[in-house]
C-alpha atoms as a PDB file:
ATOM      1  CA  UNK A   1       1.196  23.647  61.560  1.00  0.00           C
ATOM      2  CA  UNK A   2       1.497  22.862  65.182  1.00  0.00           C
ATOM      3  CA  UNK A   3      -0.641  19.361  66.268  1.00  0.00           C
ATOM      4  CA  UNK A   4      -2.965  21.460  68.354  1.00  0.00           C
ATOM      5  CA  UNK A   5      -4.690  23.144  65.152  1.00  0.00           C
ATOM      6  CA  UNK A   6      -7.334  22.419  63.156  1.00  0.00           C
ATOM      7  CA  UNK A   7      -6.677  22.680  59.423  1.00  0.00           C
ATOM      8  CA  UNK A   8      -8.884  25.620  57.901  1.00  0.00           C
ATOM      9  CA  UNK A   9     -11.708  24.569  56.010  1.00  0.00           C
ATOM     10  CA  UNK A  10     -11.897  23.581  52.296  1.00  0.00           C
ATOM     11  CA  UNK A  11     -15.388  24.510  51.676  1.00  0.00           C
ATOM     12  CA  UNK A  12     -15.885  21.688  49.396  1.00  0.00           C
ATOM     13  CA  UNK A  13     -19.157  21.350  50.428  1.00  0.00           C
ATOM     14  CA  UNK A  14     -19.983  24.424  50.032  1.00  0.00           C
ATOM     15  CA  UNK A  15     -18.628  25.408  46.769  1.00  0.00           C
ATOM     16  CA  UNK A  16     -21.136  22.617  45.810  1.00  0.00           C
ATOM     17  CA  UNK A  17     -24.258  23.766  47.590  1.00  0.00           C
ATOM     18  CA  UNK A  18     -23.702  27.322  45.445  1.00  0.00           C
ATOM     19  CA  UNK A  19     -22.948  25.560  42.334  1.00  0.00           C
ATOM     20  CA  UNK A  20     -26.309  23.146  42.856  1.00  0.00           C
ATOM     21  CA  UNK A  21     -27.775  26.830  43.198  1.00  0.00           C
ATOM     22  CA  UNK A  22     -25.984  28.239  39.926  1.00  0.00           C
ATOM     23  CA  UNK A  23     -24.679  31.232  41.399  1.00  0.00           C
ATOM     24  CA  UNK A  24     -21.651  33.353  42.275  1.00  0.00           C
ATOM     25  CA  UNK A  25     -18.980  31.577  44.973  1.00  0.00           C
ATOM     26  CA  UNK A  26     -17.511  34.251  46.686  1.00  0.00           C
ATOM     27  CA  UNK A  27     -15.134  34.506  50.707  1.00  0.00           C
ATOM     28  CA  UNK A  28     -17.956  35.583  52.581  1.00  0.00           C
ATOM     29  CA  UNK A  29     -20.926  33.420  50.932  1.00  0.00           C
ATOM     30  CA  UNK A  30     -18.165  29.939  51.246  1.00  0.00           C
ATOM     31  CA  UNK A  31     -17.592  31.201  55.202  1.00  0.00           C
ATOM     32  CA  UNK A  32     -20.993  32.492  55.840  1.00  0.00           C
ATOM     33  CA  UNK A  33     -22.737  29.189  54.736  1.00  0.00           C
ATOM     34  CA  UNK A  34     -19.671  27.093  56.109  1.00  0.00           C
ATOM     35  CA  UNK A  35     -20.329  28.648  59.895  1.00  0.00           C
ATOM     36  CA  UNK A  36     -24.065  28.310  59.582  1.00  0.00           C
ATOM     37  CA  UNK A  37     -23.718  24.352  58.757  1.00  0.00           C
ATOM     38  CA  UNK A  38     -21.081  24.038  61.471  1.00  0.00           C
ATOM     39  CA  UNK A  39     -23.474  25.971  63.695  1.00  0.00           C
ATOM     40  CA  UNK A  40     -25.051  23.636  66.409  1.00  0.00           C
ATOM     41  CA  UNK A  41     -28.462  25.620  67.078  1.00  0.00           C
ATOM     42  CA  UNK A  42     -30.286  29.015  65.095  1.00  0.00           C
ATOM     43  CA  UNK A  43     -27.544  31.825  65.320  1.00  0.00           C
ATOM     44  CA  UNK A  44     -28.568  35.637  64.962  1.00  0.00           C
ATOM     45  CA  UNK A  45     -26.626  37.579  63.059  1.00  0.00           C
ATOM     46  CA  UNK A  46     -24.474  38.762  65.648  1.00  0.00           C
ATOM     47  CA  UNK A  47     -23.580  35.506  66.985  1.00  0.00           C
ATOM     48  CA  UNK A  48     -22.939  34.417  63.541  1.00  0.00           C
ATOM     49  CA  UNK A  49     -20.292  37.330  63.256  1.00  0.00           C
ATOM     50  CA  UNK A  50     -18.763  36.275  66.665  1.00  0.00           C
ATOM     51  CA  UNK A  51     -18.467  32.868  64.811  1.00  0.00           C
ATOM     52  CA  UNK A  52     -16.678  34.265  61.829  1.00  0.00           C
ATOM     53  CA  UNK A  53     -14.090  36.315  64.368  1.00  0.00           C
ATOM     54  CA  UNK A  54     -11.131  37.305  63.365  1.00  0.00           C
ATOM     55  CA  UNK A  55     -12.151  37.102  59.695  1.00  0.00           C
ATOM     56  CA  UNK A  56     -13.054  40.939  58.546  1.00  0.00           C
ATOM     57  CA  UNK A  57     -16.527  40.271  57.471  1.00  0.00           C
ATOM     58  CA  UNK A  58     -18.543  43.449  57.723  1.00  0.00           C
ATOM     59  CA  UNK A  59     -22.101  43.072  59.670  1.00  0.00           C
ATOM     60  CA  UNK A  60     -24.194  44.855  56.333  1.00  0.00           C
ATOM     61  CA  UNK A  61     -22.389  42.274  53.922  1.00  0.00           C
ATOM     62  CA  UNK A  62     -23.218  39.018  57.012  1.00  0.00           C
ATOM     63  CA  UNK A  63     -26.964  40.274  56.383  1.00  0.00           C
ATOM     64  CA  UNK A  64     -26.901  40.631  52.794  1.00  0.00           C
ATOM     65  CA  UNK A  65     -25.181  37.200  52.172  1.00  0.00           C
ATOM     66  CA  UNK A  66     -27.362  35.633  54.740  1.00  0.00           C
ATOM     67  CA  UNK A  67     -30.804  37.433  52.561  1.00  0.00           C
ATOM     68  CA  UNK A  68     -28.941  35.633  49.412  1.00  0.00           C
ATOM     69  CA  UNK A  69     -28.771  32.263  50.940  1.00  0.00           C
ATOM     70  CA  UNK A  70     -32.559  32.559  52.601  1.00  0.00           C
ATOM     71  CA  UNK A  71     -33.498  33.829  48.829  1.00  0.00           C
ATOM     72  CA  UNK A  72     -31.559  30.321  47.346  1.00  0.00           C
ATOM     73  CA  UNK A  73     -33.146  28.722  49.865  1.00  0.00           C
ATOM     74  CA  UNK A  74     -29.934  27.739  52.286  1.00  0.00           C
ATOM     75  CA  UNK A  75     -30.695  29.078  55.059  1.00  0.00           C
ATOM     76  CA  UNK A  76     -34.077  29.011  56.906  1.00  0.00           C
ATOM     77  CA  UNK A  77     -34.786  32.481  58.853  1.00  0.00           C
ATOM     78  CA  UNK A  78     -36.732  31.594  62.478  1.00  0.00           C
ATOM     79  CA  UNK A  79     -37.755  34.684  64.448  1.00  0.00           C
ATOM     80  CA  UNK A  80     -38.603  33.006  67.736  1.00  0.00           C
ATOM     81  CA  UNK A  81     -42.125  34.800  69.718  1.00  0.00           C
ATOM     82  CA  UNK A  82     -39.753  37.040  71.346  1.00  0.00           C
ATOM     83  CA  UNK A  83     -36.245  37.589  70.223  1.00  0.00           C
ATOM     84  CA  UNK A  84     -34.464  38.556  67.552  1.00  0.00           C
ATOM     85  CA  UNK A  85     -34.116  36.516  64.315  1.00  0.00           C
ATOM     86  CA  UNK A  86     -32.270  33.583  63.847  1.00  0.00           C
ATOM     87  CA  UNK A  87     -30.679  31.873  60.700  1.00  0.00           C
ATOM     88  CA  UNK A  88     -30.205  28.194  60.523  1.00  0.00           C
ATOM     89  CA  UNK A  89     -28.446  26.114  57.605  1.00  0.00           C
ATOM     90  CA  UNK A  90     -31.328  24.213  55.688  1.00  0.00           C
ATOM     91  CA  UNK A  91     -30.331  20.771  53.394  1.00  0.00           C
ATOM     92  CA  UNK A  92     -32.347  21.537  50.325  1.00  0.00           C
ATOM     93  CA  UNK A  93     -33.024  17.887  50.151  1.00  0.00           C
ATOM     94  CA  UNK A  94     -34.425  17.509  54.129  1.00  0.00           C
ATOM     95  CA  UNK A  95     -37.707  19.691  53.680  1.00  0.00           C
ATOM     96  CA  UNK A  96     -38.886  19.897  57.564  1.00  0.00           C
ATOM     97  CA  UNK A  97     -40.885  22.815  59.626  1.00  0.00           C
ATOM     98  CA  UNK A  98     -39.935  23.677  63.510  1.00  0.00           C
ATOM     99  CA  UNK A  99     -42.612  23.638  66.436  1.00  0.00           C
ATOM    100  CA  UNK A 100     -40.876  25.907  69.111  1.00  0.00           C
ATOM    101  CA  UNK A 101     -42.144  26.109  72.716  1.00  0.00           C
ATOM    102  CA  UNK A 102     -42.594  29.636  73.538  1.00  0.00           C
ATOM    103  CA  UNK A 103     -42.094  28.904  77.557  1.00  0.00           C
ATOM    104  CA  UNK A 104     -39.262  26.698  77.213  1.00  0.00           C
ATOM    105  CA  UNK A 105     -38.094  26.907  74.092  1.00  0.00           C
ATOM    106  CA  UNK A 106     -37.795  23.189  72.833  1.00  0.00           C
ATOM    107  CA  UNK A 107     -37.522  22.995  68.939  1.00  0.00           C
ATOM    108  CA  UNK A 108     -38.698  20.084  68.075  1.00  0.00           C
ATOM    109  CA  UNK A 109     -38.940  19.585  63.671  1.00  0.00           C
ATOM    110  CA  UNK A 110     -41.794  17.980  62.049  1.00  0.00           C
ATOM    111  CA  UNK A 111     -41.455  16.338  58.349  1.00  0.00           C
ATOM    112  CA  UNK A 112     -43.090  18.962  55.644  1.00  0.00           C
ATOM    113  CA  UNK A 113     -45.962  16.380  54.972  1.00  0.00           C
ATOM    114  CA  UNK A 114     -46.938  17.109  58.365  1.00  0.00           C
ATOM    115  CA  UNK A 115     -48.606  20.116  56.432  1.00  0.00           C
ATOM    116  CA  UNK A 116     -50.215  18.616  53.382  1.00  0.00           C
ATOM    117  CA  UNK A 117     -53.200  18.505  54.733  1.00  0.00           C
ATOM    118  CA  UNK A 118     -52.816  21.943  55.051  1.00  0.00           C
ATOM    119  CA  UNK A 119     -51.692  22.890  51.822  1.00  0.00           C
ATOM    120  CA  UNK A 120     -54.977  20.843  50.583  1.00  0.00           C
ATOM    121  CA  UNK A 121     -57.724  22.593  52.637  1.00  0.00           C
ATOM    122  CA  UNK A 122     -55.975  25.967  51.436  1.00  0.00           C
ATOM    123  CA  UNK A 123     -56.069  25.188  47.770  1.00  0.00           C
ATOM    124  CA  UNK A 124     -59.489  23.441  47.588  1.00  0.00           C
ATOM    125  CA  UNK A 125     -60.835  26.350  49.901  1.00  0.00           C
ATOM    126  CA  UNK A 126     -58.838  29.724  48.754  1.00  0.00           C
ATOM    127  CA  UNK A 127     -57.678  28.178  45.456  1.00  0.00           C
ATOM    128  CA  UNK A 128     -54.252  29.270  46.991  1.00  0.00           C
ATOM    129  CA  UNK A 129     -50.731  27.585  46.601  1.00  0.00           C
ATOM    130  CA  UNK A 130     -48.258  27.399  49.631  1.00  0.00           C
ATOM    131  CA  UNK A 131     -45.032  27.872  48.677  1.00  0.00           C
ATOM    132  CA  UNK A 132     -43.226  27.512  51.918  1.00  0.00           C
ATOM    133  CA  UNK A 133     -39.829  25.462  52.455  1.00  0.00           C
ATOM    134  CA  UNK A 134     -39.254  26.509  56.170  1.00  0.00           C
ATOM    135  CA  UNK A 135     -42.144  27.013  59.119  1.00  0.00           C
ATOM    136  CA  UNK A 136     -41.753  27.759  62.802  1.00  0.00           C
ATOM    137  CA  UNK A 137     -45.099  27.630  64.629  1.00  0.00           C
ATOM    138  CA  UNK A 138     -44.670  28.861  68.042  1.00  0.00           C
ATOM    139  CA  UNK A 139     -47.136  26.955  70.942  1.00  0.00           C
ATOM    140  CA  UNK A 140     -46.082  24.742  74.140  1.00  0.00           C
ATOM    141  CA  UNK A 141     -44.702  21.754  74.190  1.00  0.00           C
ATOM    142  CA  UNK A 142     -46.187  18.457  75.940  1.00  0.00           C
ATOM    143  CA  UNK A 143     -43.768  18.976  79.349  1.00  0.00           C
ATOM    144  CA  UNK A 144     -44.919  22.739  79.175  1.00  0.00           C
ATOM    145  CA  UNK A 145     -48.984  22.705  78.351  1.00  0.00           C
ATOM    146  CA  UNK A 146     -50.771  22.299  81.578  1.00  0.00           C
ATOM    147  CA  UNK A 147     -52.746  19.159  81.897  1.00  0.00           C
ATOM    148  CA  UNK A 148     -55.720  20.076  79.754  1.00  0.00           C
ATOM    149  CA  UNK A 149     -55.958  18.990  76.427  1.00  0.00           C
ATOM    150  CA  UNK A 150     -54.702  20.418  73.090  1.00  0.00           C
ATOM    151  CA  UNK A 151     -56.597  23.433  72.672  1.00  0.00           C
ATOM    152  CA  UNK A 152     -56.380  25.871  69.240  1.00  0.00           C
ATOM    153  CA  UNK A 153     -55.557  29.872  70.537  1.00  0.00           C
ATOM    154  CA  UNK A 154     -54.230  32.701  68.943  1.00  0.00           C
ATOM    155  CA  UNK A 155     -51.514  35.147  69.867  1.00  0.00           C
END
């Protein structure tokens, strides 16, 4: 191998993320979950194919593996305001939620007891359970909000 090139990968890593999981390790789930945590932002589906290039990875079987890894909970699905959907690599053991600017589009994560209070008001209230392991909640960011206050709107 010339000095130039990078060794391919040995998907140690993730051969043990689909173990933790208990399910099937097959090519396109190992480099399918290996791009996404190599990835350094949210990649749609087609950028995630451009990614895999020149490995023959059809686009139906890049959406079905990356519905199997949202469904296992490795990957975290973020459809911005406007835009298509993105798909993100998500540590099962670094629970967090995004708050994305819709002008400028800062992502900025918050730690998931950000929302226990939350979670609280909904069970004591609704007597319902959030089951959620991945939140974007779109609003402006401090550099983009005008100079007013915080105020609570709706789309």
């Amino acid at each position: 191998m010339p000095l130039h090139q990078t060794p391919p990968p040995d998907y140690e890593v993730e051969r043990a993320l689909l173990r933790q999981i208990g399910q099937r390790i097959t090519a396109q789930r190992l480099q399918i979950l290996h791009a996404l945590r190599a990835a350094e932002r949210p990649l749609t589906a087609d950028e995630l194919a451009a990614a895999l290039h020149p490995l023959p990875i059809d686009p139906t079987t890049i959406y079905r593996v990356l519905h199997f890894l949202y469904e296992h909970g490795l990957v975290a699905q973020l459809t911005p305001e406007q835009g298509r959907q993105r798909y993100k690599y998500r540590d099962p053991d670094d629970l967090h939620h995004h708050l994305v600017c819709l002008r400028c589009g800062s992502d900025m994560q918050i730690p998931d007891e950000s929302l226990d209070t939350l979670r609280e008001t909904l069970c004591a209230r609704y007597g319902f359970t959030v089951k959620v392991n991945h939140l974007m909640i779109p609003g402006l960011c401090a550099t983009c909000r005008t100079q007013s206050p915080c105020q609570q709107t709706t789309a």
